[in-house]
Structure formats: C-alpha cells, structure tokens
PDB file of N, CA and C in Angstrom:
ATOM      1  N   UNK A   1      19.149 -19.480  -1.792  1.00  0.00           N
ATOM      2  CA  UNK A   1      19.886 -18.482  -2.549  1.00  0.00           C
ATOM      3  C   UNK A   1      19.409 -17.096  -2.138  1.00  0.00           C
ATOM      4  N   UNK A   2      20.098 -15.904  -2.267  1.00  0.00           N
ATOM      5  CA  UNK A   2      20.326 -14.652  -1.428  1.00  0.00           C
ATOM      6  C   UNK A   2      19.354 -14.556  -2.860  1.00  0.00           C
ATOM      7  N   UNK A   3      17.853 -13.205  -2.059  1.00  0.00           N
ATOM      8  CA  UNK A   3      17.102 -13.023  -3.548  1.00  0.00           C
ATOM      9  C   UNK A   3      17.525 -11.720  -4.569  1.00  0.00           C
ATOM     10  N   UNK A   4      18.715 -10.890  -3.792  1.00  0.00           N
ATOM     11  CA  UNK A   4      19.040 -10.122  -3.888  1.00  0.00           C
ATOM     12  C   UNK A   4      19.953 -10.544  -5.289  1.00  0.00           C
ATOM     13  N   UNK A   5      20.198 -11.573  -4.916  1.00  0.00           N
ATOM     14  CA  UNK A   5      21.457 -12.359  -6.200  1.00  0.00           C
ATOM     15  C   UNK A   5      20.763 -12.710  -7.852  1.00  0.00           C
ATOM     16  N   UNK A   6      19.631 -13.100  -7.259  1.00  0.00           N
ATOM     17  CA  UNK A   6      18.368 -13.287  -8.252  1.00  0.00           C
ATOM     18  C   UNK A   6      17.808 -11.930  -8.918  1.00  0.00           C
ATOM     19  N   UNK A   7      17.778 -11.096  -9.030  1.00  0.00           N
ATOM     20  CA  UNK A   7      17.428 -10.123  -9.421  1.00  0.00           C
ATOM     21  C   UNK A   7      18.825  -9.427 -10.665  1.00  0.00           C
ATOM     22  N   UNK A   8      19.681 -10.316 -10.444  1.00  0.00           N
ATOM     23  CA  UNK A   8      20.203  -9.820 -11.426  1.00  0.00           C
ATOM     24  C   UNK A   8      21.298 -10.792 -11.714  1.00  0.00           C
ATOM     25  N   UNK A   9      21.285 -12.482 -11.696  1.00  0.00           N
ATOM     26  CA  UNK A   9      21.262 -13.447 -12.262  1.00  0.00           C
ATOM     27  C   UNK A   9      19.999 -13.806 -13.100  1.00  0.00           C
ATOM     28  N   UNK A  10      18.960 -13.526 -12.737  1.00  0.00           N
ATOM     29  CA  UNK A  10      17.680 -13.921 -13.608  1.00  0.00           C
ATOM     30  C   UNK A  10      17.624 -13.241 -14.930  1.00  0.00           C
ATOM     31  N   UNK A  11      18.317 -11.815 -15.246  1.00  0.00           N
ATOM     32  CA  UNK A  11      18.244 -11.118 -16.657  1.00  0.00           C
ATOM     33  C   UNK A  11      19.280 -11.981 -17.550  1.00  0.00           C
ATOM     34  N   UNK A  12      20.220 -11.732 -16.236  1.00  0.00           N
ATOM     35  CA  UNK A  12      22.063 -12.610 -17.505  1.00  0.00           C
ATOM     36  C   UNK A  12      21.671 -13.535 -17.778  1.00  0.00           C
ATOM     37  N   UNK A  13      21.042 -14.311 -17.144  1.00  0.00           N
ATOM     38  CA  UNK A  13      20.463 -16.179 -17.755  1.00  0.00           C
ATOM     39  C   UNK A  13      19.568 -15.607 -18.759  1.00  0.00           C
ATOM     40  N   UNK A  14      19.077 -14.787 -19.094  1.00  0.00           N
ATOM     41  CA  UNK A  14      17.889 -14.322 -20.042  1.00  0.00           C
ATOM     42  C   UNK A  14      18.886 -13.766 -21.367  1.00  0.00           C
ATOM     43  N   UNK A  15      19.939 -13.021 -20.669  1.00  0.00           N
ATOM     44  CA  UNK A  15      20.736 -12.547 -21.825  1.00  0.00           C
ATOM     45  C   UNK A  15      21.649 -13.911 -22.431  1.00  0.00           C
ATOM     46  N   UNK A  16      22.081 -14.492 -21.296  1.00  0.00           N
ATOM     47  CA  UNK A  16      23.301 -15.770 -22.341  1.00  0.00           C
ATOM     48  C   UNK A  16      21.626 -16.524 -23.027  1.00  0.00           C
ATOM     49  N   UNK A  17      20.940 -16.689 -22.755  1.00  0.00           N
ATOM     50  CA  UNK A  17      20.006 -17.253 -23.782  1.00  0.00           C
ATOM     51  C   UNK A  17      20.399 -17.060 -25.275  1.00  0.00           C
ATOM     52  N   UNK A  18      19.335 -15.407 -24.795  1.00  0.00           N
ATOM     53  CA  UNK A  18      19.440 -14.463 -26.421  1.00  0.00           C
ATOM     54  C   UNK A  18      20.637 -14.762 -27.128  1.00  0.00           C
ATOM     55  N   UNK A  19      21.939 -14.855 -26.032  1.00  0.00           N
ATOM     56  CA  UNK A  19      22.907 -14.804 -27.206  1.00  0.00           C
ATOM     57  C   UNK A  19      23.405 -15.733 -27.330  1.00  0.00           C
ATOM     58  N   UNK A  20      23.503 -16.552 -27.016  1.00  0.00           N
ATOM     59  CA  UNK A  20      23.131 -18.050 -27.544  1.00  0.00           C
ATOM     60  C   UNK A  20      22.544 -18.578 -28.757  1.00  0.00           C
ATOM     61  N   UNK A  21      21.395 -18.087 -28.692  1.00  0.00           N
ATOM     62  CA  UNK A  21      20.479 -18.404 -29.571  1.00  0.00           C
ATOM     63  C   UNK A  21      20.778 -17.892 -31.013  1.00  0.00           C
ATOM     64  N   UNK A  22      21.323 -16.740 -31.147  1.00  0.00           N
ATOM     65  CA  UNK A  22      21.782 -16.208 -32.746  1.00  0.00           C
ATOM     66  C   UNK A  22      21.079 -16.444 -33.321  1.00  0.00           C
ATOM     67  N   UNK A  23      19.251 -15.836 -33.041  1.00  0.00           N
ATOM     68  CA  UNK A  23      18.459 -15.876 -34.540  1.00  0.00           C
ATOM     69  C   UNK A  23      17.951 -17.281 -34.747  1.00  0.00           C
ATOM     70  N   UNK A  24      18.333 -18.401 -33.707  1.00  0.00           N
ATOM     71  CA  UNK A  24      17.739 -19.305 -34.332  1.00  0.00           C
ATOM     72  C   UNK A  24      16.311 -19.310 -33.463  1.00  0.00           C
ATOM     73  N   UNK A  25      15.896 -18.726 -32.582  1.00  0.00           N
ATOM     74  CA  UNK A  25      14.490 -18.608 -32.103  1.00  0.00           C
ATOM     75  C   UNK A  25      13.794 -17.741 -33.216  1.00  0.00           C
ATOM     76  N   UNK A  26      12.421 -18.166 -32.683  1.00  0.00           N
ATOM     77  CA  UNK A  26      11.554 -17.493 -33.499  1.00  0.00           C
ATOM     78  C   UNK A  26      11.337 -15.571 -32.970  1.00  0.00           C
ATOM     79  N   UNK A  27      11.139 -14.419 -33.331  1.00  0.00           N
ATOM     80  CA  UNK A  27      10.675 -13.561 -32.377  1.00  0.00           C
ATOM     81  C   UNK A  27       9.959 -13.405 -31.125  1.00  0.00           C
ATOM     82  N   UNK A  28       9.221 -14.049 -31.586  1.00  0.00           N
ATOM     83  CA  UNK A  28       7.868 -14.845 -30.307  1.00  0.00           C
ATOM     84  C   UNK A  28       8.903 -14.920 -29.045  1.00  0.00           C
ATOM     85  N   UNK A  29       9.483 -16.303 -29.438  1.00  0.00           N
ATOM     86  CA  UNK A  29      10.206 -16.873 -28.127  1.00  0.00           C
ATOM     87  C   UNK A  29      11.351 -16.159 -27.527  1.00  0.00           C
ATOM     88  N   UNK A  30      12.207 -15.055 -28.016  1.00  0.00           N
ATOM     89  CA  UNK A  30      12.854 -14.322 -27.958  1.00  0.00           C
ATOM     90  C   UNK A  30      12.267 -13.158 -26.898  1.00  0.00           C
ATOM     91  N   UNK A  31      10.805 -12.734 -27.464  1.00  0.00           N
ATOM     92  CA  UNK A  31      10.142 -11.819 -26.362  1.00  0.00           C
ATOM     93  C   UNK A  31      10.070 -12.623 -25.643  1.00  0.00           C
ATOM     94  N   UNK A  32       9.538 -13.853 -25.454  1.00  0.00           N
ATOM     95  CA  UNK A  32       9.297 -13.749 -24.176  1.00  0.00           C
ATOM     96  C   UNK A  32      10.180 -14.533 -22.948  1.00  0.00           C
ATOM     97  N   UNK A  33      11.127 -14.889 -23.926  1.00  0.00           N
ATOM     98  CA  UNK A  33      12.423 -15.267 -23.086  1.00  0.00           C
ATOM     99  C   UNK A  33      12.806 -13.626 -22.210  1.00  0.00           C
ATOM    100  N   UNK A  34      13.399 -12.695 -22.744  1.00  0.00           N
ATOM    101  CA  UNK A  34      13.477 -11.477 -22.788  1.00  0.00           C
ATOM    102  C   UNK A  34      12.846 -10.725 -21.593  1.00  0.00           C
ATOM    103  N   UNK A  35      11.345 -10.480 -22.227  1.00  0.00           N
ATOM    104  CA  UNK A  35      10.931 -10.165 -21.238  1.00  0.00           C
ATOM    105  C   UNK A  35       9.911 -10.814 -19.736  1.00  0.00           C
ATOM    106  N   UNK A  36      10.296 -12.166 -20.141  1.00  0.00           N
ATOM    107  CA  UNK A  36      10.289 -13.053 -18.822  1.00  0.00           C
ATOM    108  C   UNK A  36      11.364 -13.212 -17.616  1.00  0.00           C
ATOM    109  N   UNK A  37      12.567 -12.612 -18.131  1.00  0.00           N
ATOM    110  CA  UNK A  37      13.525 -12.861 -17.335  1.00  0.00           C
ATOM    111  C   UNK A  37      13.662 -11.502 -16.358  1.00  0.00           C
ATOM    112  N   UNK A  38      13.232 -10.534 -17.334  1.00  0.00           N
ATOM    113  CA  UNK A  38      12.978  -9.215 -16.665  1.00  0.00           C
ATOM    114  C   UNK A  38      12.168  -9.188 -15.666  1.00  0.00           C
ATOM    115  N   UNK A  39      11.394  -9.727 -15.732  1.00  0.00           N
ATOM    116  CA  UNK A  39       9.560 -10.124 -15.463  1.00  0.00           C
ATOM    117  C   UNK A  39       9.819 -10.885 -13.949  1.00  0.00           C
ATOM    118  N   UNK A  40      10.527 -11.931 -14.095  1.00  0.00           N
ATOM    119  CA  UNK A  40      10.752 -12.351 -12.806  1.00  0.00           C
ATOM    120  C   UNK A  40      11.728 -11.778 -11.809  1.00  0.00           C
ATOM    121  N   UNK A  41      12.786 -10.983 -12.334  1.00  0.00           N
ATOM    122  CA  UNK A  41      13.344 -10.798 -11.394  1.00  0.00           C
ATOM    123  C   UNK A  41      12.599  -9.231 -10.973  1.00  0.00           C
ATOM    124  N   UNK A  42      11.651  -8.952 -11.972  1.00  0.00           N
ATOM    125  CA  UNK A  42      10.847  -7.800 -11.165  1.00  0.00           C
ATOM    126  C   UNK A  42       9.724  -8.401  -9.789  1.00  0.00           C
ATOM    127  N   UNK A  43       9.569  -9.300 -10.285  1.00  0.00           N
ATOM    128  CA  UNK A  43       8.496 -10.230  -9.035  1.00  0.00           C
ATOM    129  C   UNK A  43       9.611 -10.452  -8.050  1.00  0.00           C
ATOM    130  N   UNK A  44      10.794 -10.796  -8.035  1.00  0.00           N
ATOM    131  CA  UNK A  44      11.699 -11.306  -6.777  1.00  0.00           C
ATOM    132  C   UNK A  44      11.885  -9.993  -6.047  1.00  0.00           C
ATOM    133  N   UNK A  45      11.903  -8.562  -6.993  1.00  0.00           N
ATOM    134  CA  UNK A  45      12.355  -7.348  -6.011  1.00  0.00           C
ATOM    135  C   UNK A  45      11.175  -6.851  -5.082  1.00  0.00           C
ATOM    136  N   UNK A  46       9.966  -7.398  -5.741  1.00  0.00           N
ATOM    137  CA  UNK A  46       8.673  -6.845  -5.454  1.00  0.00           C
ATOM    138  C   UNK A  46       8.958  -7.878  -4.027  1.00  0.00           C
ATOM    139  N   UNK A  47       8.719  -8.843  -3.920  1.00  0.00           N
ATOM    140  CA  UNK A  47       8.748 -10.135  -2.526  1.00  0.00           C
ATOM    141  C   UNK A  47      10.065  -9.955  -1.654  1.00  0.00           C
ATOM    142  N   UNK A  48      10.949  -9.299  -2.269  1.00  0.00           N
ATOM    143  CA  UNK A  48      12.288  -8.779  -0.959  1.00  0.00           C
ATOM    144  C   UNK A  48      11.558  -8.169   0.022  1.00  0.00           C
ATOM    145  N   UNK A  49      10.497  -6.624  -0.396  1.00  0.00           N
ATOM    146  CA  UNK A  49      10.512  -6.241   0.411  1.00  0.00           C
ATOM    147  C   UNK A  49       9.114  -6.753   1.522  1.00  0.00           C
ATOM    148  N   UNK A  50       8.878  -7.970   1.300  1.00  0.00           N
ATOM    149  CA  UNK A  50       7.883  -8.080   2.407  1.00  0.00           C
ATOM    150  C   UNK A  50       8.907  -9.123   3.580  1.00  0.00           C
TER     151      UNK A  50
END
C-alpha cells in the first residue's frame, strides 16, 4: 500500500471508530483510539521520508 495513502486513511479509520462508537467507549479508550491514529500516521510521514 502507497504510505502516502496511509497517512490519511489511518485518522478516518480513527474517526469512523469515534463515530461509531457514540459514547459507548469509555474516555480512556476514545483518547487513545484518537490519538493513536494520529500517532501513527505521524510515524508513517516521519518513515516516507527516509
């Protein structure tokens, strides 16, 4: 897969989560759904450029 594609498929899979979920996660899991999805596709932009 192109990683370029990943960097911003990895948030939307993070967002249809959240909204998915409607409150039935706890906060906890919400952060870190959230900001895991951010999280990785910040690691995929960081490894493009090597």
């Amino acid at each position: 897969m192109n990683m370029l594609a990943l960097t911003i498929i990895l948030p939307l899979i993070g967002f249809v989560l959240l909204a998915f979920s409607r409150g039935r996660w706890s906060e906890n899991v919400s952060a870190i759904v959230g900001v895991g999805s951010v999280g990785l596709a910040a690691l995929v932009t960081a490894f493009m450029r090597r």
